[in-house]
Protein backbone atom coordinates (compact mmCIF):
# COMPACT_ATOMS: atom_id res chain seq x y z
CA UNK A 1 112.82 119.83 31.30
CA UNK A 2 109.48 120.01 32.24
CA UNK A 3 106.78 122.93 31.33
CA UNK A 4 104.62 124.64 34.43
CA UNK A 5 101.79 127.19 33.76
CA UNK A 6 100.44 129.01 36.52
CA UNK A 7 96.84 130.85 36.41
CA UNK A 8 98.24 133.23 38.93
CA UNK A 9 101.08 134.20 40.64
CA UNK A 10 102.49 131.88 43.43
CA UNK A 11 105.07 132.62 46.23
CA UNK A 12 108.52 132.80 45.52
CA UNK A 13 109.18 129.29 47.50
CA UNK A 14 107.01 127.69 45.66
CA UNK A 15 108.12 128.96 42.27
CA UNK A 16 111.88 128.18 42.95
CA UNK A 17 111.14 124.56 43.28
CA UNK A 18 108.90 124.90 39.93
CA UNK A 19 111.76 126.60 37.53
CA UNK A 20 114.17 124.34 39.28
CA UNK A 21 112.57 120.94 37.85
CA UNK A 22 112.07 123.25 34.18
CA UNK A 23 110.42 126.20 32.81
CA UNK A 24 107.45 128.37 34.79
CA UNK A 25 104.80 130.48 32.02
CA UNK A 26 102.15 132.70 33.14
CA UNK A 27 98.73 132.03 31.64
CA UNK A 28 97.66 135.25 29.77
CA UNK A 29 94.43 134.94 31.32
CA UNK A 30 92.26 132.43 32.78
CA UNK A 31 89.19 132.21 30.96
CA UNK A 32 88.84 128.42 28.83
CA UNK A 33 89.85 129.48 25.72
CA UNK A 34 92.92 131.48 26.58
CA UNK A 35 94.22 128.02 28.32
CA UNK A 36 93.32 125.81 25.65
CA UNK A 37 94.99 128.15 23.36
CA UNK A 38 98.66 127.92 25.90
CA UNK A 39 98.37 124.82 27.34
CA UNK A 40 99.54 122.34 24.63
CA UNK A 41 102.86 121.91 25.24
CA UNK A 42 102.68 121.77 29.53
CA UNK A 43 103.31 119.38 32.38
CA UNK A 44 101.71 120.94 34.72
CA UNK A 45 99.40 123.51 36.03
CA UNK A 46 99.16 125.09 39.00
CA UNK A 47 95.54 126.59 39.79
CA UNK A 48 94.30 129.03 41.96
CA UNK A 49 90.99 130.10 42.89
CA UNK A 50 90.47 132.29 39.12
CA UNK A 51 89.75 130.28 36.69
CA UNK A 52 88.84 126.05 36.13
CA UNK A 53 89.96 123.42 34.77
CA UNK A 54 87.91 121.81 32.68
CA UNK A 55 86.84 118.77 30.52
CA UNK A 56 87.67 121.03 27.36
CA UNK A 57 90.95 122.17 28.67
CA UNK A 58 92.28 118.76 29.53
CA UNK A 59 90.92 117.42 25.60
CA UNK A 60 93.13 119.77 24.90
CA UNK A 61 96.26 119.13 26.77
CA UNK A 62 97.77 116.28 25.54
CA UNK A 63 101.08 116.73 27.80
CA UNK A 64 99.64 117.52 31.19
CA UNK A 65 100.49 114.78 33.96
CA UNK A 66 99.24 117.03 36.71
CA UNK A 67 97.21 119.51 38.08
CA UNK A 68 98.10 121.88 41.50
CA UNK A 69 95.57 123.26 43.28
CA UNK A 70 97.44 126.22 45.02
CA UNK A 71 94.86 125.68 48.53
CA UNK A 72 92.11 123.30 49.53
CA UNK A 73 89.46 123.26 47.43
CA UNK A 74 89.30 121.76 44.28
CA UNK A 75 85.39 123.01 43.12
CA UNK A 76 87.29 124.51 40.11
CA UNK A 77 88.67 121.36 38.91
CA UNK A 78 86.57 118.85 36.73
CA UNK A 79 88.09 115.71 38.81
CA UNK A 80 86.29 112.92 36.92
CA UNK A 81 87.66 114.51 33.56
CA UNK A 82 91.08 114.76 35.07
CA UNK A 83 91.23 110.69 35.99
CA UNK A 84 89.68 109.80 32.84
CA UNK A 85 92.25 111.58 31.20
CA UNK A 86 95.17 110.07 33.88
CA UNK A 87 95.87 113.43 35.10
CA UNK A 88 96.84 113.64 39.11
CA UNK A 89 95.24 116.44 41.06
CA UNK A 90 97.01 117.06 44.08
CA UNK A 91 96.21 120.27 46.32
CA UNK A 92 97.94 121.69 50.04
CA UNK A 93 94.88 120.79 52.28
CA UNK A 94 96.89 121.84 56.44
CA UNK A 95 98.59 124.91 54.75
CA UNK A 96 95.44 127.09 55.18
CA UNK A 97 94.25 125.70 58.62
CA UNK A 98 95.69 128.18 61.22
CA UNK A 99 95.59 131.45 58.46
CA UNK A 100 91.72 130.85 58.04
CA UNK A 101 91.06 129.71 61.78
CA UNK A 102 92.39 132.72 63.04
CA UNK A 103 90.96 134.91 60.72
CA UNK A 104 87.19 134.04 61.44
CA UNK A 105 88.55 134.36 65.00
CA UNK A 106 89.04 137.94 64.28
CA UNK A 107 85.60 138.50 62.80
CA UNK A 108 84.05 136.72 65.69
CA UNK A 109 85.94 139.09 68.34
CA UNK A 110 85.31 141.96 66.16
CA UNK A 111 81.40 141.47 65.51
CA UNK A 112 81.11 140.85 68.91
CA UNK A 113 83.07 143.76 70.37
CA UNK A 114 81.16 145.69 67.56
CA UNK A 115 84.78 147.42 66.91
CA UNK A 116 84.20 148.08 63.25
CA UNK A 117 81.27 150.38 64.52
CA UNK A 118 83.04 151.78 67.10
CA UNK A 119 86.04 152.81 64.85
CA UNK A 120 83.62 154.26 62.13
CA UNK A 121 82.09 156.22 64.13
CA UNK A 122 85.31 157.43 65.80
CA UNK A 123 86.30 158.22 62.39
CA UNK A 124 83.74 160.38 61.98
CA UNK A 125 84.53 162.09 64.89
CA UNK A 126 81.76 160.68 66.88
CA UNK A 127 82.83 160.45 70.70
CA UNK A 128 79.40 159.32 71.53
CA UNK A 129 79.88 155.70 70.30
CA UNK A 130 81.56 154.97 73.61
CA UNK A 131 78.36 155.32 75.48
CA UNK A 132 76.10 153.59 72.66
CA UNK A 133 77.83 150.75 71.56
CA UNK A 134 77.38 147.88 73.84
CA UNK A 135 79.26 144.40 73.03
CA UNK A 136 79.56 141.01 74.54
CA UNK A 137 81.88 138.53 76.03
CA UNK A 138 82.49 135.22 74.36
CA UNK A 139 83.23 133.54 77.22
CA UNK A 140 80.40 130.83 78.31
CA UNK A 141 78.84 131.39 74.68
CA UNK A 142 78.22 128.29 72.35
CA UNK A 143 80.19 127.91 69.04
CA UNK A 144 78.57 125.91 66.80
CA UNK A 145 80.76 124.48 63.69
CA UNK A 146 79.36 123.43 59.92
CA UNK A 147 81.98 121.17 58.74
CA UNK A 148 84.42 119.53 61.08
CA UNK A 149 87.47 119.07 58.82
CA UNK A 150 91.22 120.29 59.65
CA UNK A 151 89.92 124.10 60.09
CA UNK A 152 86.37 123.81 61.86
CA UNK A 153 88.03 121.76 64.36
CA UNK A 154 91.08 124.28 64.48
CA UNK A 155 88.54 127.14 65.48
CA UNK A 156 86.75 124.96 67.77
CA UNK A 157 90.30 124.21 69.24
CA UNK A 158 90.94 127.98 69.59
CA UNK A 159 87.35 129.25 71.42
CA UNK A 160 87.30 126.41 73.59
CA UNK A 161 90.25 126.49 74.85
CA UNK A 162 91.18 130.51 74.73
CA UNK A 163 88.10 131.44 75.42
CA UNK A 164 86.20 128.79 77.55
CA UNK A 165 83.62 128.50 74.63
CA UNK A 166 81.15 125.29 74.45
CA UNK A 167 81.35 123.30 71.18
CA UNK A 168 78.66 121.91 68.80
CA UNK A 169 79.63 120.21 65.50
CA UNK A 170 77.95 119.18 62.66
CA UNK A 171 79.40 116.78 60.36
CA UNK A 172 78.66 113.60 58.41
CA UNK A 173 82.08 111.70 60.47
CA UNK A 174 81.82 111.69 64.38
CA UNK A 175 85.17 113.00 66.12
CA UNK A 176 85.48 111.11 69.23
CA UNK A 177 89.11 112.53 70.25
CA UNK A 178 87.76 116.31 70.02
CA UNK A 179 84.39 115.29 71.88
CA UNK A 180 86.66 114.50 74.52
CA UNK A 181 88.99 116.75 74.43
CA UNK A 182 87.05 119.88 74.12
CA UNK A 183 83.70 117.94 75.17
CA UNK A 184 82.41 119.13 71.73
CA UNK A 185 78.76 117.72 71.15
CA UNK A 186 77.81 116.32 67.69
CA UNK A 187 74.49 117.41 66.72
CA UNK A 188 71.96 117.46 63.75
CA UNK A 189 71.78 120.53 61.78
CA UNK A 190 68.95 122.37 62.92
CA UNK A 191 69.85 121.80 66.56
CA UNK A 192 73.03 123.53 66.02
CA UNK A 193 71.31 126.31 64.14
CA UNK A 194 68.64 126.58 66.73
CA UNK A 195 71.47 126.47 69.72
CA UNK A 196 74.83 128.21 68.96
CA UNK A 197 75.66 132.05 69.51
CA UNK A 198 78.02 131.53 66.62
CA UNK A 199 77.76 129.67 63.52
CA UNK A 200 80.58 128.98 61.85
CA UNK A 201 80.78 127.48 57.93
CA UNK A 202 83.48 124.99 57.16
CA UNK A 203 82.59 123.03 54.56
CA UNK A 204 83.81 122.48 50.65
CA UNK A 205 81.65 123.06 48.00
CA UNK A 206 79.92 120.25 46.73
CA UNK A 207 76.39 119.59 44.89
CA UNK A 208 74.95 118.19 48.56
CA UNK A 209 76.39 121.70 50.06
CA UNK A 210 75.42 124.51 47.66
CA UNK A 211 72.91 126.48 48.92
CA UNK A 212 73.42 125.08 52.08
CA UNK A 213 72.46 128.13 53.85
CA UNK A 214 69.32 129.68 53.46
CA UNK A 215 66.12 131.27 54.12
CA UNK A 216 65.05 128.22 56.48
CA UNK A 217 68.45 127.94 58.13
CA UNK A 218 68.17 131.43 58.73
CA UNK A 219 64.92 131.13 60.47
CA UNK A 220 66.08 128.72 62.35
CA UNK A 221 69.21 130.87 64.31
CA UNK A 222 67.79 133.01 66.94
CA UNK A 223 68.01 137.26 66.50
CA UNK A 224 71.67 137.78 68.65
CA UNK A 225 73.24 134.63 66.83
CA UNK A 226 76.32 135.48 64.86
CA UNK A 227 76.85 133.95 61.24
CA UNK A 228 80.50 133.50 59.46
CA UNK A 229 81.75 132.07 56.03
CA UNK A 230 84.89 131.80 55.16
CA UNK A 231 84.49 128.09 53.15
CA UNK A 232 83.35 129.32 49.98
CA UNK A 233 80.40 131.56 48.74
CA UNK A 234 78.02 129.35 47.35
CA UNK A 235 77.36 127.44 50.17
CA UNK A 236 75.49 130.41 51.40
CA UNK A 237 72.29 132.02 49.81
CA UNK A 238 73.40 135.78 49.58
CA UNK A 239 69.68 136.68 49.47
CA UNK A 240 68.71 135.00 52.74
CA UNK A 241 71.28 135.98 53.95
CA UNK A 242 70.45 139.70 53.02
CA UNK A 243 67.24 139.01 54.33
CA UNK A 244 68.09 137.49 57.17
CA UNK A 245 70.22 140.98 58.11
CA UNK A 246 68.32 143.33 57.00
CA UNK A 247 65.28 141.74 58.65
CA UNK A 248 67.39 141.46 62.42
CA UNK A 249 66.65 137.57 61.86
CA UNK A 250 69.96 137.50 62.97
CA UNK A 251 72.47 139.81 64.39
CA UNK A 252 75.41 140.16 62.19
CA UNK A 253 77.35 137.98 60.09
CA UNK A 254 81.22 138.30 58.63
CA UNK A 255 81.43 137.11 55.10
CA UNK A 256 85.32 136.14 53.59
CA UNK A 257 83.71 134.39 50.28
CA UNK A 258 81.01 135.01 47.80
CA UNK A 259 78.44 133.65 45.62
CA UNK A 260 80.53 135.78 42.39
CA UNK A 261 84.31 136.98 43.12
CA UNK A 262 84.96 139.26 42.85
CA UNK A 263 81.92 140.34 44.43
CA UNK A 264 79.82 143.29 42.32
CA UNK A 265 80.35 146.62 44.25
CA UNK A 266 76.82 147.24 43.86
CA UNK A 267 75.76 143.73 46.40
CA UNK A 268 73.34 144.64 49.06
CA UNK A 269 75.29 143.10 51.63
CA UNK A 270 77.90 145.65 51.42
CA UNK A 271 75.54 148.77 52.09
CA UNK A 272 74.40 146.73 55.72
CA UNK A 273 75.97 147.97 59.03
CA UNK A 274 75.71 144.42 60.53
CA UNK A 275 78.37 142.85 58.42
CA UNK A 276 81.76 142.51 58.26
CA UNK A 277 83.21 141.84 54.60
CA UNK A 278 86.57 140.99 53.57
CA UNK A 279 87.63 140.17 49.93
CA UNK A 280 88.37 136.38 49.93
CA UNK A 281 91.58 136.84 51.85
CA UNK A 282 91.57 134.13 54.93
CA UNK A 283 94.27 132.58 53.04
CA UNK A 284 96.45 135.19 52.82
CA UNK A 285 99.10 134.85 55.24
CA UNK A 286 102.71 134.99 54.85
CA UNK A 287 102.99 131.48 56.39
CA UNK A 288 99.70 130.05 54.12
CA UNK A 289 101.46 131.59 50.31
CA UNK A 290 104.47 129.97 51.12
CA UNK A 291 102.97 126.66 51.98
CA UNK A 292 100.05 127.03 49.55
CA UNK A 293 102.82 127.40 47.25
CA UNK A 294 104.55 124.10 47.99
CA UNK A 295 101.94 122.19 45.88
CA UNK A 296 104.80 122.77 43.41
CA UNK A 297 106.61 119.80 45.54
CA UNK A 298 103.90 117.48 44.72
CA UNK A 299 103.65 118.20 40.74
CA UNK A 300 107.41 117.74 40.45
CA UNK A 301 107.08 114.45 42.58
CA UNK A 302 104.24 113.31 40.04
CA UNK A 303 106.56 114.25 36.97
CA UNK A 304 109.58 112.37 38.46
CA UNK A 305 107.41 109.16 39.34
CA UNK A 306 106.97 109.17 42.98
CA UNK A 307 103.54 109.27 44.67
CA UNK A 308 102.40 112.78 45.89
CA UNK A 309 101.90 114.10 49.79
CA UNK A 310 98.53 114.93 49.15
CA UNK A 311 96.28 113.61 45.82
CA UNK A 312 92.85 114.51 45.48
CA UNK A 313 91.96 111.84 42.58
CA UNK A 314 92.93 108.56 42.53
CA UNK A 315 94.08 107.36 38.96
């Protein structure tokens, strides 16, 4: 029977398939030394987005075969520690596509209704926001898309084609199907920034992509352009981006990820009225847990031998 450790709790689907192939522990806590201290005696991990896994932690783990990333990215995992130690890494990169395309859907028809606004002030008993407020339609506008994996080009699917949006991309790989298809234009970076009435952030963190966003990029989107992240924080600069707000460099922005998560309470984005914040939680759908959770099918596939759905390392 094999041994599992998860960092944090997983859907039930996914655990069934775990405690059927052997036994499931909890890690105590996520920090390095409380998983060197338990994981000794495992076969595999299953990681979320607390924690890492790291050089130390796989010194010291002298029965892991293979490491689950519960979602796409794998920024927490030290990859070139995990081959040299022969260690798969496999992860569940389509089971987040739809739950985070249609989330920064929401923020983009929200910011650009300006209903959070409208329902604060209606809150507060304020009538009058019916005659101040003034939003737009997104029809006609320009979408332009950072990253053209599996979920930029699931968004770009989704405004073109329910709501008669134009397309920009920018990406290092062409996609000739989707330029046809949606008549999506690929572009260089500041073109995009200078162009879209949305800009959109798809991209995985990586040393060429932190920081990817900032004070020049900024400067470069025009004062009613629209600004989402849902990839992952660090991609952004928090203080441009602050700046960039606070400033009206830019109109709004709706944030899913940040540079620390949790995020301090005391971050200056959260005291703007041009924002829309939510607390890392694109991801969580019914539909995206359970098949998030299904990484567990590739870790038992490693442990019995067979060659995983979806590996991130190649050993």
């Amino acid at each position: 029977m094999a041994n599992f450790l998860l960092y944090e709790p997983i859907h039930e689907a996914g655990l069934a398939v775990l405690r059927e192939a052997g036994k499931v522990r909890m890690a105590s806590a996520t920090d390095e030394a409380t998983i060197i201290a338990e994981i000794g005696d495992i076969d595999g991990v299953v990681i979320r987005a607390q924690g890492a896994m790291t050089r130390r932690i796989l010194e010291n783990a002298p029965c892991l075969k293979v490491v689950g990333r519960h979602g796409v990215g794998v920024d927490n995992v030290d990859l070139v520690a995990a081959t040299d130690h022969g260690v798969q890494v496999v992860n569940t990169p389509t089971a987040t596509v739809e739950g985070v395309a249609e989330h920064v859907l929401g923020m983009i028809v929200t910011m650009s209704k300006k209903m959070l606004s409208g329902h604060n002030r209606l809150v507060d008993g304020d009538w009058s926001a019916r005659y101040e407020l003034r939003g737009r339609e997104l029809k006609g506008r320009t979408l332009g898309v950072i990253g053209f994996g599996r979920i930029g080009r699931r968004i770009a699917q989704i405004c073109h084609y329910g709501l008669n949006m134009s397309i920009l991309y920018g990406d290092v790989l062409a996609a000739p199907d989707l330029e046809k298809s949606l008549g999506a234009k690929k572009v260089e970076m500041d073109e995009l920034l200078q162009t879209a009435d949305y800009v959109t952030v798809h991209v995985p963190l990586l040393p060429s992509t932190r920081g990817l966003i900032g004070k020049r990029e900024f400067g470069l989107m025009r004062s009613d352009t629209l600004f989402f992240n849902a990839s992952r924080g660090p991609v952004v600069d928090e203080e441009a981006l602050y700046a960039a707000l606070s400033e009206g460099q830019i109109a709004g922005a709706g944030i899913d990820v940040f540079q620390q998560e949790p995020t301090p309470a005391d971050n200056p984005l959260l005291t703007l009225d041009n924002i829309f914040v939510t607390p890392h939680m694109a991801t969580a759908t019914e539909e995206a847990m359970v098949a998030m959770s299904m990484v567990a099918r590739d870790i038992v596939a490693v442990l019995e031998g067979k060659e995983p759905d979806f590996p991130v390392n190649t050993l």
